[in-house]
N, C-alpha and C. Protein backbone atom coordinates (compact mmCIF):
# COMPACT_ATOMS: atom_id res chain seq x y z
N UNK A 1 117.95 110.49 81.86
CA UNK A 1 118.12 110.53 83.31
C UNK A 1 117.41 109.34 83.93
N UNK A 2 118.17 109.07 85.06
CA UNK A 2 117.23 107.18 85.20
C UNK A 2 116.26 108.18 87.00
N UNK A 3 115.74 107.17 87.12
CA UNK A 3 114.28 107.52 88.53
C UNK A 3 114.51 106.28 88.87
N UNK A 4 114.15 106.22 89.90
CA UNK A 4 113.10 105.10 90.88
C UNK A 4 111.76 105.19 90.62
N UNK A 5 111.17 104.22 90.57
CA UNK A 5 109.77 104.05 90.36
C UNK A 5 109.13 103.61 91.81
N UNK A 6 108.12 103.81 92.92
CA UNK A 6 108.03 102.82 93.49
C UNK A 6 106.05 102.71 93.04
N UNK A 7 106.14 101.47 92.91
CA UNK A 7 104.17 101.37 92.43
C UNK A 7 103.81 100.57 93.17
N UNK A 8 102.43 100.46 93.46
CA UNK A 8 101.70 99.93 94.62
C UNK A 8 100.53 99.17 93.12
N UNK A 9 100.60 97.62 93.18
CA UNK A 9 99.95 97.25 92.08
C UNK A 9 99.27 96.00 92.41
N UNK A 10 98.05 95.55 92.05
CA UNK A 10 97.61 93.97 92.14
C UNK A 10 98.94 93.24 92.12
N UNK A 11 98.23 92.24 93.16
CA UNK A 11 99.74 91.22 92.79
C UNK A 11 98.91 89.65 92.43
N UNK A 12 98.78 90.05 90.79
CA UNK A 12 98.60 88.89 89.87
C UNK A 12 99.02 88.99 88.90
N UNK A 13 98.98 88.30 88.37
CA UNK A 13 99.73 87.95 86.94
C UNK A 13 99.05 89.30 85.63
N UNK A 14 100.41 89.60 85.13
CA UNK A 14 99.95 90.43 84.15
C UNK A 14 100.33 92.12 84.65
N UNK A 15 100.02 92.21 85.47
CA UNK A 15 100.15 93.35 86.54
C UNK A 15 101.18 94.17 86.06
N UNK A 16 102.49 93.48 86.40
CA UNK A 16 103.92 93.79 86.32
C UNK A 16 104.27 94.72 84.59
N UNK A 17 104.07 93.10 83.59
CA UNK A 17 103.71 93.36 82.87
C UNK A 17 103.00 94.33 82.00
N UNK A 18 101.91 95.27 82.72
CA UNK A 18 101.35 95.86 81.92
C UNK A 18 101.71 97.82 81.92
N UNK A 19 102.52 97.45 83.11
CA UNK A 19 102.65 98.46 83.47
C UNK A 19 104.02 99.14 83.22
N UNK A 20 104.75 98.17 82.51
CA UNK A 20 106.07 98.03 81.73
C UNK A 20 105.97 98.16 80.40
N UNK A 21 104.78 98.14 80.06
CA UNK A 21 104.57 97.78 78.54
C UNK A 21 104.00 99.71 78.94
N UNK A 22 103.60 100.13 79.48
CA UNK A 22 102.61 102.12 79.69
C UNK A 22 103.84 102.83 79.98
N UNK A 23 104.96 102.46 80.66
CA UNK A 23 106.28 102.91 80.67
C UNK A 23 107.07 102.51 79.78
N UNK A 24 107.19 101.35 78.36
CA UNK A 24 107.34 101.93 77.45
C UNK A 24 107.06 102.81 76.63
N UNK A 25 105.63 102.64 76.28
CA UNK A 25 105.04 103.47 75.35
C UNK A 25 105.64 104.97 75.69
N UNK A 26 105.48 105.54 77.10
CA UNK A 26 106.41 106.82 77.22
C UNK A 26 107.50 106.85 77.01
N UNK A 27 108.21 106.32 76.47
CA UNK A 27 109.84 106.12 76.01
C UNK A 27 110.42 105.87 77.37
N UNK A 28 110.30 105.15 78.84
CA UNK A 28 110.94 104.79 79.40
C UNK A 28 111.96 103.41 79.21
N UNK A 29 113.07 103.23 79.65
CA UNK A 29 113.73 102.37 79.36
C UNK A 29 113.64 101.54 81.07
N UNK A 30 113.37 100.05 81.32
CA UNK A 30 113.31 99.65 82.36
C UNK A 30 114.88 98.98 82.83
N UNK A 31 115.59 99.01 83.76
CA UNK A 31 117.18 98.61 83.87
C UNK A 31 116.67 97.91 84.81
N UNK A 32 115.78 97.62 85.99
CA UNK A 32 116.05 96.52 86.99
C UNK A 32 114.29 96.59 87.51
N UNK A 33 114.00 95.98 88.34
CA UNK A 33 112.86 95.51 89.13
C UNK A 33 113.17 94.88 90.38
N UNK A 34 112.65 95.48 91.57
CA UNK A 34 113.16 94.81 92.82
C UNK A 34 111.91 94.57 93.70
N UNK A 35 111.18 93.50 93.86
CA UNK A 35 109.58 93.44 94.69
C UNK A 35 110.46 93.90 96.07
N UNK A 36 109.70 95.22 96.64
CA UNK A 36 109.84 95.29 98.07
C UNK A 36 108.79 94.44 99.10
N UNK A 37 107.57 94.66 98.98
CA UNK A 37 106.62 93.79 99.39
C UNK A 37 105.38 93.07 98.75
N UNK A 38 104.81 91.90 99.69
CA UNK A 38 103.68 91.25 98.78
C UNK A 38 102.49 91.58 99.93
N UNK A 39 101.18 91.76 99.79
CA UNK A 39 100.70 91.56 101.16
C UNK A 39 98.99 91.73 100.73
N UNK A 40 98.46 90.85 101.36
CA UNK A 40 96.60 91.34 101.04
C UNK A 40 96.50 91.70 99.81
N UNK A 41 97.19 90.73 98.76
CA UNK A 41 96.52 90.89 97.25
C UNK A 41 96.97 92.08 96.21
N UNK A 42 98.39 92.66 97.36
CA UNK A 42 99.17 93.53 96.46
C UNK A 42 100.19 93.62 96.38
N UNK A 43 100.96 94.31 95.46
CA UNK A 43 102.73 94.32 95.75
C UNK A 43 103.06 95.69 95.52
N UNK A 44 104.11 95.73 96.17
CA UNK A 44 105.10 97.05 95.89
C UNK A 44 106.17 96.98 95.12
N UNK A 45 106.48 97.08 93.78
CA UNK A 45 108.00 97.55 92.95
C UNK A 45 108.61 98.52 93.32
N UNK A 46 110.00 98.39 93.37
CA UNK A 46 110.36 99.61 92.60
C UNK A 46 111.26 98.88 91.61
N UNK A 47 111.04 100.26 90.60
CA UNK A 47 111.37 100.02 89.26
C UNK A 47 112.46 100.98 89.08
N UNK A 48 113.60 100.93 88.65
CA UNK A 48 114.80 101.96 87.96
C UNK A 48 114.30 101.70 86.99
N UNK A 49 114.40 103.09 86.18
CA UNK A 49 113.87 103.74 84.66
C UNK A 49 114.67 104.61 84.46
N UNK A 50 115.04 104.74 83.10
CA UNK A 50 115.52 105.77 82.26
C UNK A 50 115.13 106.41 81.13
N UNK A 51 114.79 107.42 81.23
CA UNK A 51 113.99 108.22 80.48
C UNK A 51 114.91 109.06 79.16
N UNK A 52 114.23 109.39 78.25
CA UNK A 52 115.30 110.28 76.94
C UNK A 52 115.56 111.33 77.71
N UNK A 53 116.22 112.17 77.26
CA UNK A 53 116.99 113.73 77.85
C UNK A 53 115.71 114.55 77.21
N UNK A 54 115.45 115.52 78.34
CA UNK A 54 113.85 116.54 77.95
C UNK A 54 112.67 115.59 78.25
N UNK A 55 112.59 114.52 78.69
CA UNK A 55 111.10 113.77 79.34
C UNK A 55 111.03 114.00 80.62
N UNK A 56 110.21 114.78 81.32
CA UNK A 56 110.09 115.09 82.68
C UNK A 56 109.73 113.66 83.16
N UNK A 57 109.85 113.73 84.55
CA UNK A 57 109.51 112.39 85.24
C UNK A 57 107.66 112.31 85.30
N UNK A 58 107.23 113.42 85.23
CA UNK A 58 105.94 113.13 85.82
C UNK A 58 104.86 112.43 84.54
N UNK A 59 105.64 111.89 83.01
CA UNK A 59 105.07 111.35 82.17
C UNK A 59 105.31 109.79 82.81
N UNK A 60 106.13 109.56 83.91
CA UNK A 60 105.88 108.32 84.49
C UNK A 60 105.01 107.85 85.00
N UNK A 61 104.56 108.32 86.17
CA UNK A 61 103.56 108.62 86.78
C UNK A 61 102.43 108.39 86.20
N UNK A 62 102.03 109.54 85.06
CA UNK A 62 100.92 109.22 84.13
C UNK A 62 100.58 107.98 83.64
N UNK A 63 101.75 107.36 82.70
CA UNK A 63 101.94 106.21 82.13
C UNK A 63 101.72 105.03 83.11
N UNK A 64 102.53 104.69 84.38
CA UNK A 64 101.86 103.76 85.15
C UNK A 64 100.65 103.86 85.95
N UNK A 65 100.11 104.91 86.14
CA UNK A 65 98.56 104.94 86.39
C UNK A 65 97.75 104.76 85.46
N UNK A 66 98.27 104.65 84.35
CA UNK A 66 97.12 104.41 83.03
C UNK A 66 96.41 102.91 82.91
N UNK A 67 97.22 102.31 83.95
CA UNK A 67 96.87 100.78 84.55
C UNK A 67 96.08 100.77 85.41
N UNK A 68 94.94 99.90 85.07
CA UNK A 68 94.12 99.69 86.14
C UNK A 68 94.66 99.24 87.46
N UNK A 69 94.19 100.07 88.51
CA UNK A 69 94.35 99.32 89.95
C UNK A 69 96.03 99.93 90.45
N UNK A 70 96.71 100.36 89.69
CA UNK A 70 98.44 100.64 89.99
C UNK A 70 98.27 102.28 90.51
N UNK A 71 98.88 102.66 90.96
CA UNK A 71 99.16 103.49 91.90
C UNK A 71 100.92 103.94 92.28
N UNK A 72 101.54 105.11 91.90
CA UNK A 72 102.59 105.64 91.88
C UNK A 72 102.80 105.99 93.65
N UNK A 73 103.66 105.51 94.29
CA UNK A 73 104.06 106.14 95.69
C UNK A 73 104.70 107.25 95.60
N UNK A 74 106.00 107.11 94.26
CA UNK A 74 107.25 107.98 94.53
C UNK A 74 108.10 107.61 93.47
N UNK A 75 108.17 109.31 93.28
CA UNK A 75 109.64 108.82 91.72
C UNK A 75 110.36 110.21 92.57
N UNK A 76 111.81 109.39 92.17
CA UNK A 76 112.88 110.02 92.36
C UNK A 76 114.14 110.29 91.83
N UNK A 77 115.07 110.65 91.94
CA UNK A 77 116.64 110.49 90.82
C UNK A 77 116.83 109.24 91.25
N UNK A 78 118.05 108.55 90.35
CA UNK A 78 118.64 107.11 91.28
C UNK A 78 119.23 106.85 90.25
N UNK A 79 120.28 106.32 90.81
CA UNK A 79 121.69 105.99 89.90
C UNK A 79 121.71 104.89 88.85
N UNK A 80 120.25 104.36 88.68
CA UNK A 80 119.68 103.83 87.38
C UNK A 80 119.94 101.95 87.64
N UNK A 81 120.71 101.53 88.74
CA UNK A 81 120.69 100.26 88.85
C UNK A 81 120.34 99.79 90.15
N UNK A 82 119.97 98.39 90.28
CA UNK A 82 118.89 97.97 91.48
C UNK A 82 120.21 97.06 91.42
N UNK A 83 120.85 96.62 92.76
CA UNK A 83 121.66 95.55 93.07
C UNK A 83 120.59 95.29 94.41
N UNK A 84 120.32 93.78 93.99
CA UNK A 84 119.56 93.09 95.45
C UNK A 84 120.65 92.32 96.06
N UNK A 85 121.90 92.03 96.29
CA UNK A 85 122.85 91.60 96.68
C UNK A 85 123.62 92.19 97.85
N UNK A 86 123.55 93.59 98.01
CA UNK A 86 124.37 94.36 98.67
C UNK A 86 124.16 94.13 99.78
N UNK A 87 123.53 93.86 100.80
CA UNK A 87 123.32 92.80 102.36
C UNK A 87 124.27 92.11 102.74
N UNK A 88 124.39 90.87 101.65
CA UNK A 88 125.19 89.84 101.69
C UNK A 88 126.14 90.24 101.43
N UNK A 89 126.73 91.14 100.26
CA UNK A 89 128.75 92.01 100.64
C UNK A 89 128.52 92.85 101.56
N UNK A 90 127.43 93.50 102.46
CA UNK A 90 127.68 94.36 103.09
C UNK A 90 128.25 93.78 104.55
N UNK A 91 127.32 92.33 105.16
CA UNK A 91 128.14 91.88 106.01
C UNK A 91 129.05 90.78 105.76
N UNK A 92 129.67 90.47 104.82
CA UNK A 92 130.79 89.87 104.72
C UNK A 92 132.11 91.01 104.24
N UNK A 93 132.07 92.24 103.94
CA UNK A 93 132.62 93.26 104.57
C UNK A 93 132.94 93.94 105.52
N UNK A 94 131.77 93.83 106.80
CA UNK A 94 131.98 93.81 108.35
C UNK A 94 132.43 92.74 108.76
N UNK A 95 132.25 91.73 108.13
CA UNK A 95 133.07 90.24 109.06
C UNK A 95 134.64 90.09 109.16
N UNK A 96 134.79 90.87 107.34
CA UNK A 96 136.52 91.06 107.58
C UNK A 96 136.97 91.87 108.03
N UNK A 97 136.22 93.33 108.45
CA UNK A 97 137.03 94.35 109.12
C UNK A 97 136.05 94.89 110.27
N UNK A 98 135.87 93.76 111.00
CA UNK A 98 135.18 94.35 112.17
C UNK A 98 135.49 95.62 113.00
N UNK A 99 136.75 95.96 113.08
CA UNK A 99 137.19 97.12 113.79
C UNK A 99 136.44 98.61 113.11
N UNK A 100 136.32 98.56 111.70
CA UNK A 100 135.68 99.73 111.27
C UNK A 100 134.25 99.30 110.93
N UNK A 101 133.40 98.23 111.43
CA UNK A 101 132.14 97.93 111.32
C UNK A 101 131.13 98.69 111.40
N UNK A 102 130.85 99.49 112.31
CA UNK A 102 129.95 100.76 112.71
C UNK A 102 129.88 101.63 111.38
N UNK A 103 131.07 102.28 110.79
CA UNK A 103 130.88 102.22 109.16
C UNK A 103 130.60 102.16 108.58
N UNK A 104 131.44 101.37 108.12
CA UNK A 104 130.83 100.11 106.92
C UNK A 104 129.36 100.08 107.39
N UNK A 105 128.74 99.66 108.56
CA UNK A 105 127.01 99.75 108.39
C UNK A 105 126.45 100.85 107.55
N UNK A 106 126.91 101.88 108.31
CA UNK A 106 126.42 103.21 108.16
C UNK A 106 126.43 103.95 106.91
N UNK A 107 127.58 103.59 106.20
CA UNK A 107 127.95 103.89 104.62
C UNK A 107 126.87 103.09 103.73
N UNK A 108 126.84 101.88 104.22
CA UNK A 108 126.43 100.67 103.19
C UNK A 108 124.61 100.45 103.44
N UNK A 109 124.16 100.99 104.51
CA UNK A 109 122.93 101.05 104.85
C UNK A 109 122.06 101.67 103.67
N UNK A 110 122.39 103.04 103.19
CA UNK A 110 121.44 103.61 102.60
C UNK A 110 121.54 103.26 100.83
N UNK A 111 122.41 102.14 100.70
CA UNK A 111 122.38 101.85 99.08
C UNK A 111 121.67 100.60 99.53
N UNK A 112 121.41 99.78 100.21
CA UNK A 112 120.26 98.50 100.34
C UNK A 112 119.26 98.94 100.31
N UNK A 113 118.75 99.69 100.96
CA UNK A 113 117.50 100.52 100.92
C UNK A 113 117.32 101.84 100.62
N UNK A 114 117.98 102.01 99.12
CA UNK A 114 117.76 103.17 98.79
C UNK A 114 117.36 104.53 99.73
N UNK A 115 117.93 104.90 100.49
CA UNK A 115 117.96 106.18 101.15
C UNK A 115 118.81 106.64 101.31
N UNK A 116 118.92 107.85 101.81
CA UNK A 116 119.61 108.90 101.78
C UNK A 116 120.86 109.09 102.34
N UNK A 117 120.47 108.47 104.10
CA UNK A 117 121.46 108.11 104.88
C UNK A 117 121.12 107.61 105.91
N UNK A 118 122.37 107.09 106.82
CA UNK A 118 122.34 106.48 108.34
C UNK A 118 122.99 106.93 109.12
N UNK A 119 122.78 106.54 110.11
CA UNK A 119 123.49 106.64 111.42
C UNK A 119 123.45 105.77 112.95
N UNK A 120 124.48 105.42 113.19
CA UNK A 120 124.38 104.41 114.15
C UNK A 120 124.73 105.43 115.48
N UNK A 121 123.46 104.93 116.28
CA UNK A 121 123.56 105.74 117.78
C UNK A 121 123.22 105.83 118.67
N UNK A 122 123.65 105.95 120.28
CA UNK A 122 123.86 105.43 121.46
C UNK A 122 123.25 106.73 122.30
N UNK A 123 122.74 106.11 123.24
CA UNK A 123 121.99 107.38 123.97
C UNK A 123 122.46 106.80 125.51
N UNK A 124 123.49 108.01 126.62
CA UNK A 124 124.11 107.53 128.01
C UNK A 124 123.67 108.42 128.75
N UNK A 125 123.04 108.95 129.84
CA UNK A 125 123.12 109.51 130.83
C UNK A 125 122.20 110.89 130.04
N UNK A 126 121.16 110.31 129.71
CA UNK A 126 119.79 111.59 128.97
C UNK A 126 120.66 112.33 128.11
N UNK A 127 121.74 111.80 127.03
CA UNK A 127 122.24 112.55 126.28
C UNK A 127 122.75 111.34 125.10
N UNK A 128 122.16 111.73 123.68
CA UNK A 128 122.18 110.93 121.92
C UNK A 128 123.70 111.50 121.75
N UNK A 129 124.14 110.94 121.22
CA UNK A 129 125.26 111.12 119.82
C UNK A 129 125.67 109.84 119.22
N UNK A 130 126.20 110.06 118.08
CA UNK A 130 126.38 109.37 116.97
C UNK A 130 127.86 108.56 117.25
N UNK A 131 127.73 107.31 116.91
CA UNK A 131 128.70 106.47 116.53
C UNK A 131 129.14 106.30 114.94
N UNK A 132 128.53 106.46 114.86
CA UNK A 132 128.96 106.06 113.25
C UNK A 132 127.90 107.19 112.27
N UNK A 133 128.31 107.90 110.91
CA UNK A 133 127.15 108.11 110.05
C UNK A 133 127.89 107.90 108.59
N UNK A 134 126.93 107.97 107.89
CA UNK A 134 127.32 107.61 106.22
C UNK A 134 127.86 109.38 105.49
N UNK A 135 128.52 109.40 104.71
CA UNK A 135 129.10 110.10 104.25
C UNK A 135 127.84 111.09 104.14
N UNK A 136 126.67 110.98 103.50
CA UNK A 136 125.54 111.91 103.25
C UNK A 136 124.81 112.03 104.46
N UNK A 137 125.11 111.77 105.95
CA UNK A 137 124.76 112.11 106.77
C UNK A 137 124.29 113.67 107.19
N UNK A 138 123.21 114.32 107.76
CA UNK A 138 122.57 115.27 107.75
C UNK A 138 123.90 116.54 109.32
N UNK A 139 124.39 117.47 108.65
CA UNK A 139 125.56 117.87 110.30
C UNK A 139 124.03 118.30 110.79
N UNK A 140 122.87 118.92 110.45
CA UNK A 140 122.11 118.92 112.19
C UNK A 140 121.64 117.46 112.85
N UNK A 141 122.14 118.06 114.08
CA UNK A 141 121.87 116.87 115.06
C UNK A 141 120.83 116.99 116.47
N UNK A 142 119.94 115.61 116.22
CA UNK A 142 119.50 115.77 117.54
C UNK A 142 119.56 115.69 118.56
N UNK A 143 119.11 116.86 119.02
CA UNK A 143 119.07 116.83 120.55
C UNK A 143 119.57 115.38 121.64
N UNK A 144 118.39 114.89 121.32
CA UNK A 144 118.27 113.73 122.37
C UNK A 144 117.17 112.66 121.73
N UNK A 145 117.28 111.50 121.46
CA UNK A 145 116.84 110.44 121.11
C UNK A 145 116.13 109.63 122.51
N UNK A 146 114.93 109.99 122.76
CA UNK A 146 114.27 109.79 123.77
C UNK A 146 113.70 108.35 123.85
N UNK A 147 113.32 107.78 122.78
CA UNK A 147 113.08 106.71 122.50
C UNK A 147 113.40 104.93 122.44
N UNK A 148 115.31 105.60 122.60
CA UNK A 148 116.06 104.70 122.84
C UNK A 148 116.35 104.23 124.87
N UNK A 149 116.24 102.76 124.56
CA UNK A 149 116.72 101.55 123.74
C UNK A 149 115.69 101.51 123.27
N UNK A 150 115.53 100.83 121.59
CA UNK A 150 114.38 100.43 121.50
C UNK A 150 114.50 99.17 121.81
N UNK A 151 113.25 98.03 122.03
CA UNK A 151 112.89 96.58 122.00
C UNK A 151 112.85 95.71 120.48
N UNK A 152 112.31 96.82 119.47
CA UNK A 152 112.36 96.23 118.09
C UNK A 152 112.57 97.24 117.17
N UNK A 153 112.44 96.84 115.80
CA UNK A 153 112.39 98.07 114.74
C UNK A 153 111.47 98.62 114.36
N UNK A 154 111.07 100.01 114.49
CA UNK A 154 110.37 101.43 114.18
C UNK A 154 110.00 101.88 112.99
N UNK A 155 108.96 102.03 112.70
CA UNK A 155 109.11 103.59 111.86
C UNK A 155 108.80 104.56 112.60
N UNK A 156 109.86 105.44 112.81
CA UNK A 156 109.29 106.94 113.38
C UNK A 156 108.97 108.25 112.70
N UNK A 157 107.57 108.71 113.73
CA UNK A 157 107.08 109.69 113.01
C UNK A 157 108.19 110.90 113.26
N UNK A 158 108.27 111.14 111.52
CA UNK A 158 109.02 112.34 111.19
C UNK A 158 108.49 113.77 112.44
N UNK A 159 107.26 113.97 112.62
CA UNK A 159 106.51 115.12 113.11
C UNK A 159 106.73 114.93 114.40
N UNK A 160 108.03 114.17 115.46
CA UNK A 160 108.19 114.05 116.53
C UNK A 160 109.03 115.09 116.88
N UNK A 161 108.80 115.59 118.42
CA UNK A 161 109.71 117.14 118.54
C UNK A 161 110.50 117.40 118.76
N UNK A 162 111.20 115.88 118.85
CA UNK A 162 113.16 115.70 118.59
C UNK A 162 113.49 115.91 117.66
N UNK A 163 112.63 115.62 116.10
CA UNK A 163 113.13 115.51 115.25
C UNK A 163 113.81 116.61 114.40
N UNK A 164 115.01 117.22 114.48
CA UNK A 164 115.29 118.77 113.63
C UNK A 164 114.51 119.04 112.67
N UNK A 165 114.22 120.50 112.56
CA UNK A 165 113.90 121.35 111.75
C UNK A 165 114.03 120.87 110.21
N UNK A 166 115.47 120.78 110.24
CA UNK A 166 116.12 120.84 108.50
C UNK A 166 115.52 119.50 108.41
N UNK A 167 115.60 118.07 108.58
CA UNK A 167 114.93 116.98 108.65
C UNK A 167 113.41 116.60 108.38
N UNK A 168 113.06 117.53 108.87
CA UNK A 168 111.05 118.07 108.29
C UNK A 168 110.83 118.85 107.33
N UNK A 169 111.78 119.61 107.16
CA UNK A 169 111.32 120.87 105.80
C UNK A 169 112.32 120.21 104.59
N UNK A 170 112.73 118.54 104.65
CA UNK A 170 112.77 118.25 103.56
C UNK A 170 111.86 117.09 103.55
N UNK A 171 111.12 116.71 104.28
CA UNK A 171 110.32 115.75 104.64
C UNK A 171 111.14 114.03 104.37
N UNK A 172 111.84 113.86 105.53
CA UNK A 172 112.48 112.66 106.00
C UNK A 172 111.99 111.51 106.48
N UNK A 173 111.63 110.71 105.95
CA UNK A 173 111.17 109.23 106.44
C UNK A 173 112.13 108.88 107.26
N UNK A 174 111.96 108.45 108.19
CA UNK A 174 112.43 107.50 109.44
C UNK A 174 112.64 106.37 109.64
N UNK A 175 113.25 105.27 109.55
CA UNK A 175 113.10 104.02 110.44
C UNK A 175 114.57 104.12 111.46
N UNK A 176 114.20 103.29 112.61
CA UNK A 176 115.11 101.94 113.31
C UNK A 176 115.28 100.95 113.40
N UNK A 177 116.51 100.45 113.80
CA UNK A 177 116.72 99.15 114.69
C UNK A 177 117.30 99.14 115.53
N UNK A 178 116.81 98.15 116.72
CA UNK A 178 117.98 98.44 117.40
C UNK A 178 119.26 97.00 117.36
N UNK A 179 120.26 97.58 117.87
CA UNK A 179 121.30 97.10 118.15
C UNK A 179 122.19 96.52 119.41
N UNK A 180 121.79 95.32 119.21
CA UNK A 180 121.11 94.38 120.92
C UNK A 180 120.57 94.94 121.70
N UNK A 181 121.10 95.05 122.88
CA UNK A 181 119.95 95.31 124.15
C UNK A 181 120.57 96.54 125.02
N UNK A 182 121.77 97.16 124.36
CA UNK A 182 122.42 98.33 124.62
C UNK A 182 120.73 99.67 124.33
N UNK A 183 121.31 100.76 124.28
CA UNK A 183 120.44 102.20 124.10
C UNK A 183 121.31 102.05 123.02
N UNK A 184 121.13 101.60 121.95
CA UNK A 184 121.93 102.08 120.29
C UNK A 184 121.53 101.69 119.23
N UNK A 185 121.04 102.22 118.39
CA UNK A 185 120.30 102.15 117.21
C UNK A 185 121.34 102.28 115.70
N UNK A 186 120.15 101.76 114.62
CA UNK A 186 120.51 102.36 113.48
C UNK A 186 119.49 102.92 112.85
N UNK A 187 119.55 104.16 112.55
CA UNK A 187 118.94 104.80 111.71
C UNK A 187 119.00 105.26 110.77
N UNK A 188 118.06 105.37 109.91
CA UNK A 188 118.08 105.69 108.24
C UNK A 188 116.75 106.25 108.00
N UNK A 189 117.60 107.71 107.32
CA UNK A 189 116.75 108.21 107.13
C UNK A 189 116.13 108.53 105.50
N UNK A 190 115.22 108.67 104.73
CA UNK A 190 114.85 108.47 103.48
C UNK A 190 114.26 109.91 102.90
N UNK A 191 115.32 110.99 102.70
CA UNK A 191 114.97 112.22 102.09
C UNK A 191 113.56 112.40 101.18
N UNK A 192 111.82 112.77 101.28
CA UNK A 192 111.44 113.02 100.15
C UNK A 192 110.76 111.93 99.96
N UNK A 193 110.55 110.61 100.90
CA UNK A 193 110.05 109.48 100.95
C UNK A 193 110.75 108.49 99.91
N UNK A 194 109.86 107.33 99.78
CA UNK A 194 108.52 107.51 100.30
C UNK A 194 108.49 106.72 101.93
N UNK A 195 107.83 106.29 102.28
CA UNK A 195 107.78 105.77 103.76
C UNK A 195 108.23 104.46 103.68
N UNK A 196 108.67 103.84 104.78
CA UNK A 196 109.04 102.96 105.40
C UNK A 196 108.15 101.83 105.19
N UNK A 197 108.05 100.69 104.43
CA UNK A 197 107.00 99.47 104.61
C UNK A 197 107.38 98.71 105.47
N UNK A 198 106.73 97.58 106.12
CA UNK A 198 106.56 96.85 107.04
C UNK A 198 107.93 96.02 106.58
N UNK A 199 107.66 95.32 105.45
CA UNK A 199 108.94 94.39 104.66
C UNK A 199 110.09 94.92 105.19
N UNK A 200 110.69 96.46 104.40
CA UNK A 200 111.94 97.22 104.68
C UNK A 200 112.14 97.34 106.04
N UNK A 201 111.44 97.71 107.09
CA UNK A 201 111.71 97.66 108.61
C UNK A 201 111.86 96.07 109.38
N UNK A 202 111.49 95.20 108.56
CA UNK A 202 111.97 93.96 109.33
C UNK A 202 113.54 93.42 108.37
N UNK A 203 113.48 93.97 107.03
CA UNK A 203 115.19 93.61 106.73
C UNK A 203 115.82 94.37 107.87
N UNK A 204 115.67 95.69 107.63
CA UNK A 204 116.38 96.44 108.72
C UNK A 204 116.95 96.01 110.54
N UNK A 205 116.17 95.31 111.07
CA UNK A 205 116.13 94.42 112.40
C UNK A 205 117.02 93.40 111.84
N UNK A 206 116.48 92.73 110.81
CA UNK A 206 117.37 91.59 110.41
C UNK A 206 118.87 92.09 110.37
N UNK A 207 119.47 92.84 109.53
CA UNK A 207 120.65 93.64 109.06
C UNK A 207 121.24 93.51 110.43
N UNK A 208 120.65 95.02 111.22
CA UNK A 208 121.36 95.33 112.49
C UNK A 208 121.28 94.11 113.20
N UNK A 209 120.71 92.78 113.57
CA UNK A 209 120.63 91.83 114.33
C UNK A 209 121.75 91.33 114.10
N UNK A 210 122.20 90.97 112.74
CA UNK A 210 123.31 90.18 112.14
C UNK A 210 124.83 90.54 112.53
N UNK A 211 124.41 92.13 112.51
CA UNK A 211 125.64 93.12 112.19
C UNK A 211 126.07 92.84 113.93
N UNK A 212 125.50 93.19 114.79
CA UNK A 212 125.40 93.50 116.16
C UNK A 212 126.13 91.46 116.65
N UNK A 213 125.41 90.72 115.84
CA UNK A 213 126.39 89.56 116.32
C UNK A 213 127.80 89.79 115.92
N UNK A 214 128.04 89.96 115.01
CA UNK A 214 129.28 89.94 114.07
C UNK A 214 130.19 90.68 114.82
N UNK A 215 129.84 92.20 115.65
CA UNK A 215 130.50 92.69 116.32
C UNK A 215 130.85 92.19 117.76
N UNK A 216 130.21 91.74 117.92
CA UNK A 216 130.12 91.41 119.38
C UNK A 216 130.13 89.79 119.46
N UNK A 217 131.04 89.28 118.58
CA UNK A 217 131.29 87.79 118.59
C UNK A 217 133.11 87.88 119.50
């Protein structure tokens, strides 16, 4: 069965390395490596791994903490391959079919950044609903998105009292962007974590910035 790895590790030399070599030794198999961030002398991986059939995930865990200084955020299922590309087909897929763009964001959002799902959405006259959501989109909906327009991109706290019920009792990471200078966002939400880094919330601005020209060219 393959996981996501995400590790919080020195970012020097050897690091990477050693902690690939403690996830072999547990019979993990490594299929990709994707640096999410670098910052104050550390980095964030995530790692897709595949493990034998009968190895629980939490011999991962073990194995990359057996490294000095590394630190496990979050293991999860995941379809065992890291494509860092999908940005770049995702908006040259909105460029050719702008009419179903809102979409296409919304579908294609939560395989760039591994989450769960999105949704693109507009808030008129003290009342949210959705323009667009991705197939794994959540049917409860909120209320009212009080927050919108935003000025930039967010992480929002899950524990806000818009946020539904079902959305907290699976514990949902949050981010936004917004989408020009309208009340309309994109959001994505990340089932089970782990949280939102600084890095992932400024692709995210970037994305919707791009996307939001493309439409509105």
């Amino acid at each position: 069965m393959s996981f996501l790895l995400r590790v919080v590790l020195p970012d020097q030399p050897g690091s990477l390395g050693a902690v690939a070599t403690a996830l072999g030794g547990a019979g993990a198999d490594i299929l990709g490596v994707d640096v999410v961030e670098r910052i104050g002398g550390v980095a964030v991986d995530d790692l897709a791994v595949e493990l034998p059939p009968g190895r629980p995930p939490d011999v991962l865990i073990t194995a990359a903490e057996s490294v000095p200084g590394v630190q496990v955020e979050s293991v999860r299922p995941h379809s065992g391959h890291l494509d860092t590309h999908r940005e770049l087909e995702l908006i040259e897929a909105i460029t050719a079919d702008p009419g179903n763009g809102l979409k296409l964001l919304a579908d294609g959002v939560p395989r760039i950044f591994r989450a769960g799902w999105a949704l693109v959405v507009v808030r008129e006259d003290g009342r949210s609903y959705r323009l667009a959501e991705s197939t794994a989109a959540p049917e409860t909906r909120a209320g009212d998105l009080p927050w919108l327009p935003l000025k930039k991109a967010i992480v929002i706290d899950p524990d806000e009292y818009w946020v539904p019920d079902p959305w907290k009792d699976l514990d949902t990471e949050l981010a936004a962007a917004p989408m020009g200078t309208a009340p309309q966002a994109l959001v994505v939400g990340r089932v089970g974590g782990p949280a939102f880094r600084p890095s992932e919330v400024a692709r995210l601005a970037h994305l919707a910035g791009i996307v939001t020209t493309i439409l509105t060219a």
